[in-house]
N, C-alpha and C. Protein backbone atom coordinates (compact mmCIF):
# COMPACT_ATOMS: atom_id res chain seq x y z
N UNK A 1 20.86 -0.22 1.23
CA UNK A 1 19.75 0.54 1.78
C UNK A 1 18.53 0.38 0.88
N UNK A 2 17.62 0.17 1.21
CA UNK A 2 16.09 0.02 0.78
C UNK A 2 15.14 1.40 1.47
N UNK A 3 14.69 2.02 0.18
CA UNK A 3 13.45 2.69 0.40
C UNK A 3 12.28 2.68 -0.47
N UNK A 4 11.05 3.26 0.48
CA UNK A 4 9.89 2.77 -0.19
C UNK A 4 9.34 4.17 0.15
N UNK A 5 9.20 4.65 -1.27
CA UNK A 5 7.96 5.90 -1.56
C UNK A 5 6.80 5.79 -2.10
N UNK A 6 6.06 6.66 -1.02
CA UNK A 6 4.43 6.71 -1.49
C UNK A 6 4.55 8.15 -2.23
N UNK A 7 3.20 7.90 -3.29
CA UNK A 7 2.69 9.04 -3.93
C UNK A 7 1.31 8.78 -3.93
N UNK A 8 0.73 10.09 -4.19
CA UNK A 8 -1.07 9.73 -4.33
C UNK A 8 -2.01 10.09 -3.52
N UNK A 9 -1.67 10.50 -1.85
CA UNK A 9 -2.51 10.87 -1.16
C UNK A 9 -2.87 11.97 -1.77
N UNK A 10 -4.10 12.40 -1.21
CA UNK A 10 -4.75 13.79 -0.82
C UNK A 10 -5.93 13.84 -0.15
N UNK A 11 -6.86 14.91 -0.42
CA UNK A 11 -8.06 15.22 -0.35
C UNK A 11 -9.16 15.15 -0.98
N UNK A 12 -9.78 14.57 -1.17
CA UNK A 12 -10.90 13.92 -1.87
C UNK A 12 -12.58 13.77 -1.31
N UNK A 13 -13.50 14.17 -2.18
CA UNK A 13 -14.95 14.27 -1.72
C UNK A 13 -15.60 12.89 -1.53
N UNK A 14 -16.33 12.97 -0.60
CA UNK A 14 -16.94 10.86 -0.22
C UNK A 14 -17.57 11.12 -2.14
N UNK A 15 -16.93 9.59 -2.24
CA UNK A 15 -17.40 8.95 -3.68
C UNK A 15 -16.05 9.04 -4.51
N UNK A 16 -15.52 9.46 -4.34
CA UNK A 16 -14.40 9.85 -5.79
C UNK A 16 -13.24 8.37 -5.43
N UNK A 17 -12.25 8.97 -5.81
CA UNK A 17 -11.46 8.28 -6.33
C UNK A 17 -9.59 8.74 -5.66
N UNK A 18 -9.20 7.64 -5.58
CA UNK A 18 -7.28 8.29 -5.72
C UNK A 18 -6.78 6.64 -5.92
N UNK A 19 -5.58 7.13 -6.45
CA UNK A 19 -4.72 5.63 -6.81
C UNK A 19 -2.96 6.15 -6.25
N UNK A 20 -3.16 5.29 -5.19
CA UNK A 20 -1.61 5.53 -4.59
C UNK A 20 -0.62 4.46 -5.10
N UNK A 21 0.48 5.40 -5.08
CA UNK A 21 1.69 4.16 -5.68
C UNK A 21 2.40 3.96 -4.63
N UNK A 22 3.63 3.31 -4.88
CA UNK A 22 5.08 3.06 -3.77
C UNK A 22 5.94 2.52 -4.53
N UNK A 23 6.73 2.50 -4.79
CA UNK A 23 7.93 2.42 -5.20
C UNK A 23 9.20 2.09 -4.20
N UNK A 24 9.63 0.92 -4.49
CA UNK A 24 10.50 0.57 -3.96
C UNK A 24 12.09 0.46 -4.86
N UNK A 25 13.23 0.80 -4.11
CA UNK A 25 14.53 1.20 -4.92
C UNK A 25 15.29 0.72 -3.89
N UNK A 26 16.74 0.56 -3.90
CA UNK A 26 17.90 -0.06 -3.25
C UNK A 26 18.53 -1.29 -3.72
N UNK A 27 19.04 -1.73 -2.55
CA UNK A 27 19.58 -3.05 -2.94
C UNK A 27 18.39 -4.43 -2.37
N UNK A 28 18.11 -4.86 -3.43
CA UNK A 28 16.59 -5.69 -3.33
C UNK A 28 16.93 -6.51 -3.98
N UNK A 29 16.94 -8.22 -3.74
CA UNK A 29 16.97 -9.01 -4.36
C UNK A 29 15.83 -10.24 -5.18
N UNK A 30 14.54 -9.65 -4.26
CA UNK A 30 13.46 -10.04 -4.92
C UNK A 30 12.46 -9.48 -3.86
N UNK A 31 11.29 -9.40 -3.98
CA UNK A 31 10.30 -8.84 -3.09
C UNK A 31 9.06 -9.79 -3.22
N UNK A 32 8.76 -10.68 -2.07
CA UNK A 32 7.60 -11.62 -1.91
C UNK A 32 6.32 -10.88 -2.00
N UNK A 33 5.88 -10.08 -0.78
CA UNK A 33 4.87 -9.50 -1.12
C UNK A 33 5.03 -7.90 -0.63
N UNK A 34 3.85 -7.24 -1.09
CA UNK A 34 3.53 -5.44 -0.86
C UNK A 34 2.12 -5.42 -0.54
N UNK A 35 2.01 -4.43 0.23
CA UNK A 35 0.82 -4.18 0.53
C UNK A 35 0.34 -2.97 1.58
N UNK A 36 -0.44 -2.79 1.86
CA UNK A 36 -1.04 -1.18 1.91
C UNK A 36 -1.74 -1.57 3.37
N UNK A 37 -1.56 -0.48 4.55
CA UNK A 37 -1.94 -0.39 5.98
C UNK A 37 -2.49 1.51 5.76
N UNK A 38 -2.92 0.84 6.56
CA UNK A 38 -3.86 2.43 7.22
C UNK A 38 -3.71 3.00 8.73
N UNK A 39 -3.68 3.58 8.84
CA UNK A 39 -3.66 4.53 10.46
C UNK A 39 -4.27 5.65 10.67
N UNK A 40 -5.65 5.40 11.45
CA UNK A 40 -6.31 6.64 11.58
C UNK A 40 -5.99 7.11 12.63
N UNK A 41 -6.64 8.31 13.18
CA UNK A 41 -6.13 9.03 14.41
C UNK A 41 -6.34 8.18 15.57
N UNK A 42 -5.79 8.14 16.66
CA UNK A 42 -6.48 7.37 17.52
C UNK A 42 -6.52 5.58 17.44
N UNK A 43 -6.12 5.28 16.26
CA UNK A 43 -6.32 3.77 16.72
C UNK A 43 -5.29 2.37 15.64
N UNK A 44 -5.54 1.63 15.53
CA UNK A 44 -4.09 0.58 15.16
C UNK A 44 -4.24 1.11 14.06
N UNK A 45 -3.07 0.72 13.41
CA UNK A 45 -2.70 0.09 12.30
C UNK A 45 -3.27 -0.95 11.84
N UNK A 46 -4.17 -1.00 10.40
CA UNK A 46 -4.60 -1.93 9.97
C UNK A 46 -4.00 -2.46 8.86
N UNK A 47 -4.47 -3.46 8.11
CA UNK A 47 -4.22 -4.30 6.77
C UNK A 47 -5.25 -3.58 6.13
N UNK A 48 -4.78 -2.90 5.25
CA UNK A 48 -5.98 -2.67 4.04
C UNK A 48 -6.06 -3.77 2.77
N UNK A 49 -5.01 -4.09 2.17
CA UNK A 49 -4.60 -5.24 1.10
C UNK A 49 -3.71 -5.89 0.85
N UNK A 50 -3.24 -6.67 0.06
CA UNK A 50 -1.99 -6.96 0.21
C UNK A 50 -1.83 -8.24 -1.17
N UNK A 51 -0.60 -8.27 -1.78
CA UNK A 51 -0.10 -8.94 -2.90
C UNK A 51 0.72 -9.79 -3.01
N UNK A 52 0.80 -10.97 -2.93
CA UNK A 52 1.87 -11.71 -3.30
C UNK A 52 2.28 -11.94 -4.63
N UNK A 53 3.74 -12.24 -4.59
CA UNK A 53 4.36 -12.34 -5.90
C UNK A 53 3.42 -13.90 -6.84
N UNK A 54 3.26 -13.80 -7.64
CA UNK A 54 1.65 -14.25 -8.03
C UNK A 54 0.26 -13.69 -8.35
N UNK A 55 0.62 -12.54 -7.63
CA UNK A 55 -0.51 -11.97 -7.85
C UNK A 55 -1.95 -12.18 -7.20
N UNK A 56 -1.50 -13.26 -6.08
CA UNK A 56 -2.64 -13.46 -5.32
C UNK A 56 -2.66 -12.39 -4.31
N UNK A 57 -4.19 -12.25 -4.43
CA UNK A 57 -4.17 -10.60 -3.52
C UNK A 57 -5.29 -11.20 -2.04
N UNK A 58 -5.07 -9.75 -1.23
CA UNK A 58 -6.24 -10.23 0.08
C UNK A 58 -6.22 -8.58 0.20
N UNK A 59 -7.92 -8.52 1.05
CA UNK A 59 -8.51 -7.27 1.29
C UNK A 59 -9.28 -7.04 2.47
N UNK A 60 -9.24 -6.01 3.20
CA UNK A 60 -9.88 -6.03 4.56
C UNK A 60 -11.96 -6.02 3.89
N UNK A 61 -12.26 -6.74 5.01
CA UNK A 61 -13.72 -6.71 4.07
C UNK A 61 -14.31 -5.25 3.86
N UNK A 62 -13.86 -4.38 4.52
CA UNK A 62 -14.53 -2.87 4.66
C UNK A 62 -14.20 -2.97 2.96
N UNK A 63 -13.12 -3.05 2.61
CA UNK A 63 -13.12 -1.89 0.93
C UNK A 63 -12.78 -3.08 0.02
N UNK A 64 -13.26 -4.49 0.11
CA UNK A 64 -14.01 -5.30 -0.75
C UNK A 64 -14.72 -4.63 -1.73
N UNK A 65 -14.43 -4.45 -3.32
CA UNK A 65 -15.31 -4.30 -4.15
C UNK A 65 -15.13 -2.64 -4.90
N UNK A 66 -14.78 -1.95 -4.21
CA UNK A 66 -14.13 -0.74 -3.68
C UNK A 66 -12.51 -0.31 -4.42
N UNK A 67 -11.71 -1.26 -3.41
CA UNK A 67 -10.07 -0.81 -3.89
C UNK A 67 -9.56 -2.37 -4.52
N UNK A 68 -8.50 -1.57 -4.75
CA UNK A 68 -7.27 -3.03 -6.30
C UNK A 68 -6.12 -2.65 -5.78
N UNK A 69 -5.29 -4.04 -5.67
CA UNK A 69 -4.15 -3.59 -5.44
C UNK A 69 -3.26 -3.82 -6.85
N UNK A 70 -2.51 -3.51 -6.91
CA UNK A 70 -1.62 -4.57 -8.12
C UNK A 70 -0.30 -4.06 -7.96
N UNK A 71 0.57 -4.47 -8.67
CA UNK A 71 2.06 -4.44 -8.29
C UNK A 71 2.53 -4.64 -9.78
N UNK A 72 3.53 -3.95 -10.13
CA UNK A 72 4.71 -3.64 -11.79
C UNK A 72 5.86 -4.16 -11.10
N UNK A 73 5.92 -5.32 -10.85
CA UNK A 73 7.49 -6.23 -10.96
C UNK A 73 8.51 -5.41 -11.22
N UNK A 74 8.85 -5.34 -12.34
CA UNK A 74 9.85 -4.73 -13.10
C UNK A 74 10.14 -3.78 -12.74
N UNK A 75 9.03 -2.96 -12.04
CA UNK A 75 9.58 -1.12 -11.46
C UNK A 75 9.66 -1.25 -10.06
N UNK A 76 9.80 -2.59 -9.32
CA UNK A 76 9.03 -2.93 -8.23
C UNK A 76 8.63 -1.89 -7.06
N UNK A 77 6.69 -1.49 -7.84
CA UNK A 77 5.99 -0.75 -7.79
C UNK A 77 4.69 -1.29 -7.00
N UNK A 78 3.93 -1.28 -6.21
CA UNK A 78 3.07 -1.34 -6.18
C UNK A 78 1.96 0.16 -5.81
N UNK A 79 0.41 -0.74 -5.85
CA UNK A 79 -0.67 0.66 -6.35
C UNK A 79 -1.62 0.08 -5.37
N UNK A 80 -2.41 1.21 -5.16
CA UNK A 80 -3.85 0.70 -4.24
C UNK A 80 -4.58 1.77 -5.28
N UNK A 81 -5.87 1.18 -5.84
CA UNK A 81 -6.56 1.85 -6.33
C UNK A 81 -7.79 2.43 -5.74
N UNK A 82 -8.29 3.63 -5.28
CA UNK A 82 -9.50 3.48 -4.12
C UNK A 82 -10.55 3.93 -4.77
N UNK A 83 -11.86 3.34 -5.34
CA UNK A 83 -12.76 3.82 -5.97
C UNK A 83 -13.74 4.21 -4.67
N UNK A 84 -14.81 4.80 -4.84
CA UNK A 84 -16.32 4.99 -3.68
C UNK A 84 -15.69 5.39 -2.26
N UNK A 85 -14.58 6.38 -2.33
CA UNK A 85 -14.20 6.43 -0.93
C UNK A 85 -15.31 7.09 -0.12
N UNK A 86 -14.75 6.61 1.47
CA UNK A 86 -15.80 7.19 2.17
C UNK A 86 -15.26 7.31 3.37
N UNK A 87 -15.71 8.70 3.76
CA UNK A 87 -14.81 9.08 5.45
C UNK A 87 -13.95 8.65 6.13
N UNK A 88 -14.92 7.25 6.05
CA UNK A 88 -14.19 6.74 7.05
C UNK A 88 -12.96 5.76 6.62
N UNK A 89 -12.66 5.82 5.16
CA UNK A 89 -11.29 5.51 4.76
C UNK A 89 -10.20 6.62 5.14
N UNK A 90 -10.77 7.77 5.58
CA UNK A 90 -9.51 9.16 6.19
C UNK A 90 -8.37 8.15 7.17
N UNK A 91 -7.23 8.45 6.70
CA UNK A 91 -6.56 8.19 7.40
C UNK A 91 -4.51 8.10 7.08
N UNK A 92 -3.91 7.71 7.59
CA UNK A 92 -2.38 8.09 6.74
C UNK A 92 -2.35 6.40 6.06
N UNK A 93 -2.14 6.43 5.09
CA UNK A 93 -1.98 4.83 4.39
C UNK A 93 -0.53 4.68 4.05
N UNK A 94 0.13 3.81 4.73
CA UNK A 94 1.24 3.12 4.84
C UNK A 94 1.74 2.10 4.09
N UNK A 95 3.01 2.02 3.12
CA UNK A 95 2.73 0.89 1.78
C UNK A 95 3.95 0.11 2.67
N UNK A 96 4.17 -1.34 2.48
CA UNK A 96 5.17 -2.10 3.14
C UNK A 96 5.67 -3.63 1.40
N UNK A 97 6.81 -3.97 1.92
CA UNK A 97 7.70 -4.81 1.48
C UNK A 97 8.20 -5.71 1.86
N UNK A 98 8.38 -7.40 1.63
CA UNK A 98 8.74 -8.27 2.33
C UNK A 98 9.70 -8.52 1.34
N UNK A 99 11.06 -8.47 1.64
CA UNK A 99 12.02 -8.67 0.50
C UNK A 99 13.16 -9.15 1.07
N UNK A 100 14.00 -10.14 0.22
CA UNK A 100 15.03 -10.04 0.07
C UNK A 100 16.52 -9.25 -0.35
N UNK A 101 17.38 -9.27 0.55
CA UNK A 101 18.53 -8.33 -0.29
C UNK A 101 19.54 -8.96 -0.58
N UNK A 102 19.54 -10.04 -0.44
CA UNK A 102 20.40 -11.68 -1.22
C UNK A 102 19.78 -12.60 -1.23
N UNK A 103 20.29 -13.81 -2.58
CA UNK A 103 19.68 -15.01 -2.80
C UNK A 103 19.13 -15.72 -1.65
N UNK A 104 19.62 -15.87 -0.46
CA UNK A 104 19.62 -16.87 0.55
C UNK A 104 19.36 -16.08 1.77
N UNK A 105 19.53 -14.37 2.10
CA UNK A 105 18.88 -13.48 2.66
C UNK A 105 17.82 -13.76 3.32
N UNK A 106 17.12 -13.67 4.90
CA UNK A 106 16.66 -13.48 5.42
C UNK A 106 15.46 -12.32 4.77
N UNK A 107 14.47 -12.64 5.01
CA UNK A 107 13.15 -11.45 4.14
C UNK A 107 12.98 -10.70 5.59
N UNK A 108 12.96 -9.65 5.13
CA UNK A 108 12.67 -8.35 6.08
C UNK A 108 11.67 -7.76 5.52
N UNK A 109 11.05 -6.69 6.33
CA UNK A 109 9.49 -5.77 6.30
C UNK A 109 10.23 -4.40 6.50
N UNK A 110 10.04 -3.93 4.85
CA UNK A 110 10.08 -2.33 5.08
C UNK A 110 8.90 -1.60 5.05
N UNK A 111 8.79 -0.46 5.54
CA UNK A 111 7.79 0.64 5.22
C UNK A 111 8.22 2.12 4.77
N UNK A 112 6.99 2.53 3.92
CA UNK A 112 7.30 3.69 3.33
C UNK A 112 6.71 4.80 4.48
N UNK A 113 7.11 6.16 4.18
CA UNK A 113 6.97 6.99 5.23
C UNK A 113 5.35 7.40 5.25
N UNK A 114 4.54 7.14 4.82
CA UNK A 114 2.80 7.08 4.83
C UNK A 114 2.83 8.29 4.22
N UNK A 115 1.19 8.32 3.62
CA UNK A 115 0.61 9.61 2.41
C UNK A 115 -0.61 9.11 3.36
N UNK A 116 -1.00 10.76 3.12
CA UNK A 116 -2.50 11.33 4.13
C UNK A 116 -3.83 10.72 2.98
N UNK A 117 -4.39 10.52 3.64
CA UNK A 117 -5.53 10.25 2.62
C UNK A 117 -7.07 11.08 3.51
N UNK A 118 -7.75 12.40 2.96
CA UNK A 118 -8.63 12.78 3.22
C UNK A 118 -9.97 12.60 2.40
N UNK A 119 -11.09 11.86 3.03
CA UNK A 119 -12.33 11.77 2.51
C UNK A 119 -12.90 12.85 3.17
N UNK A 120 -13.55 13.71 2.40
CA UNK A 120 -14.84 14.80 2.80
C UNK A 120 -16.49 14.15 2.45
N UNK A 121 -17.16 14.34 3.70
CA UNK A 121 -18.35 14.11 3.46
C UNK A 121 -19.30 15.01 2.78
């Protein structure tokens, strides 16, 4: 069994700051990439960022410049860092996993159960 916990949401004034984690635990045999979705009321699921093992990262252009993703291997952890938030980042942010659970294993997509993220104007 594989699970993935978020920490880090809350409530926050436009401009500030939050840094969400996820944490992933189970039986995992390596994890390609992690990365961070959003869901506001009313409409898809987006890509906010995302990490490959490498460390090569990608970012929706809205929070270019803005948010960091990075990832702790070893705790296999990853973080979204959100600096200059703004309203219209409100929304539940969703962390995901492309992993293996054996050498030769098929890679599957988990998700963690989403953390609220509130910007106040």
């Amino acid at each position: 069994q594989v699970q993935l916990v978020e920490s880090g949401g809350g409530l926050v004034q436009a401009g500030g700051s939050l840094r969400l984690s996820c944490a992933a635990s189970g039986s995992i045999f390596s994890i390609n990439a992690m990365g961070w979705y959003r869901q506001a009321p009313g409409k898809q699921r987006e890509l906010v960022a995302s990490i490959v093992s490498g460390d090569s990262t990608n970012y929706r252009d809205s929070v270019k410049g803005r948010f960091t993703i990075s990832r702790d291997n070893a705790k296999n952890t990853v973080y979204l860092q959100m600096n200059s938030l703004k309203p219209e980042d409100t929304a539940v942010y969703y962390c995901n996993a492309d992993l293996r659970k054996s050498t030769w294993g098929p890679v599957f997509r988990y998700w963690g159960q989403g953390t609220q993220v509130t910007v106040s104007s």
